[in-house]
Protein backbone atom coordinates (compact mmCIF):
# COMPACT_ATOMS: atom_id res chain seq x y z
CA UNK A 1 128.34 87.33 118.40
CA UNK A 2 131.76 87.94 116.91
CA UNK A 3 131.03 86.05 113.74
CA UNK A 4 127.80 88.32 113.49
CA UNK A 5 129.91 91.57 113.94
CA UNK A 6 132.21 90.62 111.23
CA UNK A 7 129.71 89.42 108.81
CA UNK A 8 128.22 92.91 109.69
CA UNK A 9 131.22 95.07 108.81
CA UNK A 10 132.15 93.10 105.77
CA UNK A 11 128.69 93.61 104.20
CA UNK A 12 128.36 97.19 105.73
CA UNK A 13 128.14 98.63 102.25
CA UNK A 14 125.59 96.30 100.96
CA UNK A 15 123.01 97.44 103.21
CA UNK A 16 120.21 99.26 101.35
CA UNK A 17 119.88 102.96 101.68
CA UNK A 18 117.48 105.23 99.81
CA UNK A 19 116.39 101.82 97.21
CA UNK A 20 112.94 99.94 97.34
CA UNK A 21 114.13 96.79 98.66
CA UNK A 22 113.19 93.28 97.41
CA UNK A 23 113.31 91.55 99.99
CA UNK A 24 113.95 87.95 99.10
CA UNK A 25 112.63 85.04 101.38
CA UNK A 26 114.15 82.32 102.82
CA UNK A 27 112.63 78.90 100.82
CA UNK A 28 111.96 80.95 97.40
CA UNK A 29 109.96 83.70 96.61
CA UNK A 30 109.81 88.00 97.73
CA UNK A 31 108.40 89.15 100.50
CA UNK A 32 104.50 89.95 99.51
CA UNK A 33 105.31 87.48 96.34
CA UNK A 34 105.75 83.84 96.88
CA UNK A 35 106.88 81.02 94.90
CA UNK A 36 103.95 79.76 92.75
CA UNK A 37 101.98 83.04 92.88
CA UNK A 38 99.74 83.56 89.28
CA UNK A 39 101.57 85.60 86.21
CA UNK A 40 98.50 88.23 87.73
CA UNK A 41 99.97 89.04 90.80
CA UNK A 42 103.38 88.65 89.44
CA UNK A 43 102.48 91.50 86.86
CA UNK A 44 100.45 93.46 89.74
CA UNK A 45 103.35 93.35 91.79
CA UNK A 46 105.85 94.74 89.70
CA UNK A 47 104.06 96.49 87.18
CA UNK A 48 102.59 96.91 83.69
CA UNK A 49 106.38 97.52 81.96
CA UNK A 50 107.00 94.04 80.66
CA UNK A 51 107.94 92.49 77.42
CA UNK A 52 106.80 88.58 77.70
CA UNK A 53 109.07 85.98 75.76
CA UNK A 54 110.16 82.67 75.54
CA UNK A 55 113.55 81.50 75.52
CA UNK A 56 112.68 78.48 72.91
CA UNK A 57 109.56 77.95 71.05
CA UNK A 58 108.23 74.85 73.33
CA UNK A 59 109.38 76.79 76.46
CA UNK A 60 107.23 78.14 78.97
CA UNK A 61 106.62 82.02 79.46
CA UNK A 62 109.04 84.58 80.85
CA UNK A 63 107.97 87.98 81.85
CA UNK A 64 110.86 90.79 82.11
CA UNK A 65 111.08 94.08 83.40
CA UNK A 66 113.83 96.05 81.83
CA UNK A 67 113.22 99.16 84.15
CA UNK A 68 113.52 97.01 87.23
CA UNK A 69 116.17 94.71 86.10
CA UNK A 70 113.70 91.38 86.52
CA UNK A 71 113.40 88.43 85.35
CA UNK A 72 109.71 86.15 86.03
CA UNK A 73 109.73 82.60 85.40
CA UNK A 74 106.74 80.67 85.09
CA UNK A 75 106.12 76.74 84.77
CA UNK A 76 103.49 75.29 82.60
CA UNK A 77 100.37 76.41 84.68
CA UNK A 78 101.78 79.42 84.50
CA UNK A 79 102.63 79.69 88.27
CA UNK A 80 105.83 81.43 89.52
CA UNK A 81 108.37 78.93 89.34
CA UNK A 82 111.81 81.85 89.92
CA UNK A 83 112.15 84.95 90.12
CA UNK A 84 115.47 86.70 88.89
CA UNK A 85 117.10 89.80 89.65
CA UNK A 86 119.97 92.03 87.99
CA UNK A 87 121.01 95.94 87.63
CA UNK A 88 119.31 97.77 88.98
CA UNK A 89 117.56 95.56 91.13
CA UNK A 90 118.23 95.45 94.45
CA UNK A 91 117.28 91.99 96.01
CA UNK A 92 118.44 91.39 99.54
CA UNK A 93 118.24 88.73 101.90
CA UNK A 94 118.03 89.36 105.32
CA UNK A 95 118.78 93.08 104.67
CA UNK A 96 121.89 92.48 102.80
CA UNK A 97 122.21 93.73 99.31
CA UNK A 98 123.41 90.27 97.01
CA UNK A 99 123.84 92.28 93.81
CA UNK A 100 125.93 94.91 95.21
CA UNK A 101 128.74 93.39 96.46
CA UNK A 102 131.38 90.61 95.57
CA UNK A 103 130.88 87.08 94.76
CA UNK A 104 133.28 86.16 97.63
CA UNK A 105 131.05 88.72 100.05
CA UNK A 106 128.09 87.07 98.49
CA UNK A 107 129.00 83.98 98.64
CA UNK A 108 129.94 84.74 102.90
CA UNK A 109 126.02 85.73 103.27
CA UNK A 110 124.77 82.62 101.71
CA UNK A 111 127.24 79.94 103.50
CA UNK A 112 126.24 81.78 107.05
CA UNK A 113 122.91 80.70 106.41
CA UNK A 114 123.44 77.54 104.65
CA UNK A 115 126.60 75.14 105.36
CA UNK A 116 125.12 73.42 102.36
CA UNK A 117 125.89 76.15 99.59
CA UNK A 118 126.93 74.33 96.22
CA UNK A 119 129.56 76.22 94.78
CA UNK A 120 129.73 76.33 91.01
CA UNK A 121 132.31 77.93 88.83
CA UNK A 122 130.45 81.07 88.00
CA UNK A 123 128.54 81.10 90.95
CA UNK A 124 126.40 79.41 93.96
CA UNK A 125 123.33 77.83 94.76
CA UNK A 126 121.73 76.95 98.08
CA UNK A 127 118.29 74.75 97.55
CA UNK A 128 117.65 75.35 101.06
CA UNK A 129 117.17 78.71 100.96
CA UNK A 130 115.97 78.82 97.71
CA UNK A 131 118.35 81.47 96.26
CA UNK A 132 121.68 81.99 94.06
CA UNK A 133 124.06 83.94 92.83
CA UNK A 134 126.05 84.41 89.60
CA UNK A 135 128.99 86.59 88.02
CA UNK A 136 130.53 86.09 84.87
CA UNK A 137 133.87 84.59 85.95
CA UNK A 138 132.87 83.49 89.40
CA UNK A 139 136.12 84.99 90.97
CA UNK A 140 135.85 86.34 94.51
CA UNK A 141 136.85 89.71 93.88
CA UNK A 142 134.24 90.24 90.98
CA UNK A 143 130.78 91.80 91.01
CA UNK A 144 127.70 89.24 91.26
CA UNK A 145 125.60 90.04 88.38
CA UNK A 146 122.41 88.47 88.92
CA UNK A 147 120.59 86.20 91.53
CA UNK A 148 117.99 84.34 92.02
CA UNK A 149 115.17 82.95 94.00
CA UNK A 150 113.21 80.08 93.10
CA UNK A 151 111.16 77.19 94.99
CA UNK A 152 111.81 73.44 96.10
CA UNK A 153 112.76 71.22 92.60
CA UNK A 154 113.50 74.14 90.51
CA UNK A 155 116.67 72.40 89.91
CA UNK A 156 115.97 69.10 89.89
């Protein structure tokens, strides 16, 4: 219970008020939009404000959403494959804001939930829960910029 309280009070601020709330799911995916959902319910879900692209020629489609501050990754059937998520997003996980807060805070959320988290220089990654986060220096005290959620082998 302790543990709880303190995770609580250090992540006090990061709890959404007055923002629509994206809540991200444990295994990949948003609540109301899984992992491997079609580029149509993708688009339905978050709206008709997207400029599609592709990173390389021979790489598969990416939808973004400059207004919301998301990313939409697809795979070659064109299936949701990641989702990711910066300013002014506000993906949380468990009610906790991940974009809002410090790497080191951040980085606290995601080790609670997963022993496992692989830390990276400018960031971390848990595969069991299907989510990570990233800033550009990776340092504790600085600002995640962006996270993700994606499904099982995303990284593989």
């Amino acid at each position: 219970m302790g543990e709880k309280r303190s995770l609580r009070r250090l992540t006090d601020r990061a709890y959404c008020r007055g923002m629509t709330e994206l809540a991200l799911e444990p295994g990949g995916g948003l609540r109301g939009l899984p992992i491997g959902s079609s580029k149509g319910n993708v688009r339905t879900f978050f709206g008709d404000k997207h400029q599609p692209f592709k990173r390389t020629p021979e790489g598969n489609p990416i939808d973004y959403w400059a207004d919301a501050g998301v990313f939409a990754y697809y795979d070659s059937d064109e299936r949701l494959e990641a989702l990711e998520f910066a300013s002014p997003s506000n993906p949380t996980l468990n009610g906790l804001a991940l974009i809002s807060v410090s790497m080191g805070e951040a980085t606290q959320i995601l080790q609670s939930l997963d022993p496992k988290l692989r830390l990276e220089p400018d960031g971390a990654t848990s595969t069991q829960l299907g989510i990570g986060v990233w800033s550009s220096t990776g340092e504790v005290d600085q600002p995640v910029m962006s996270a993700i959620t994606f499904g099982p082998g995303y990284y593989d």
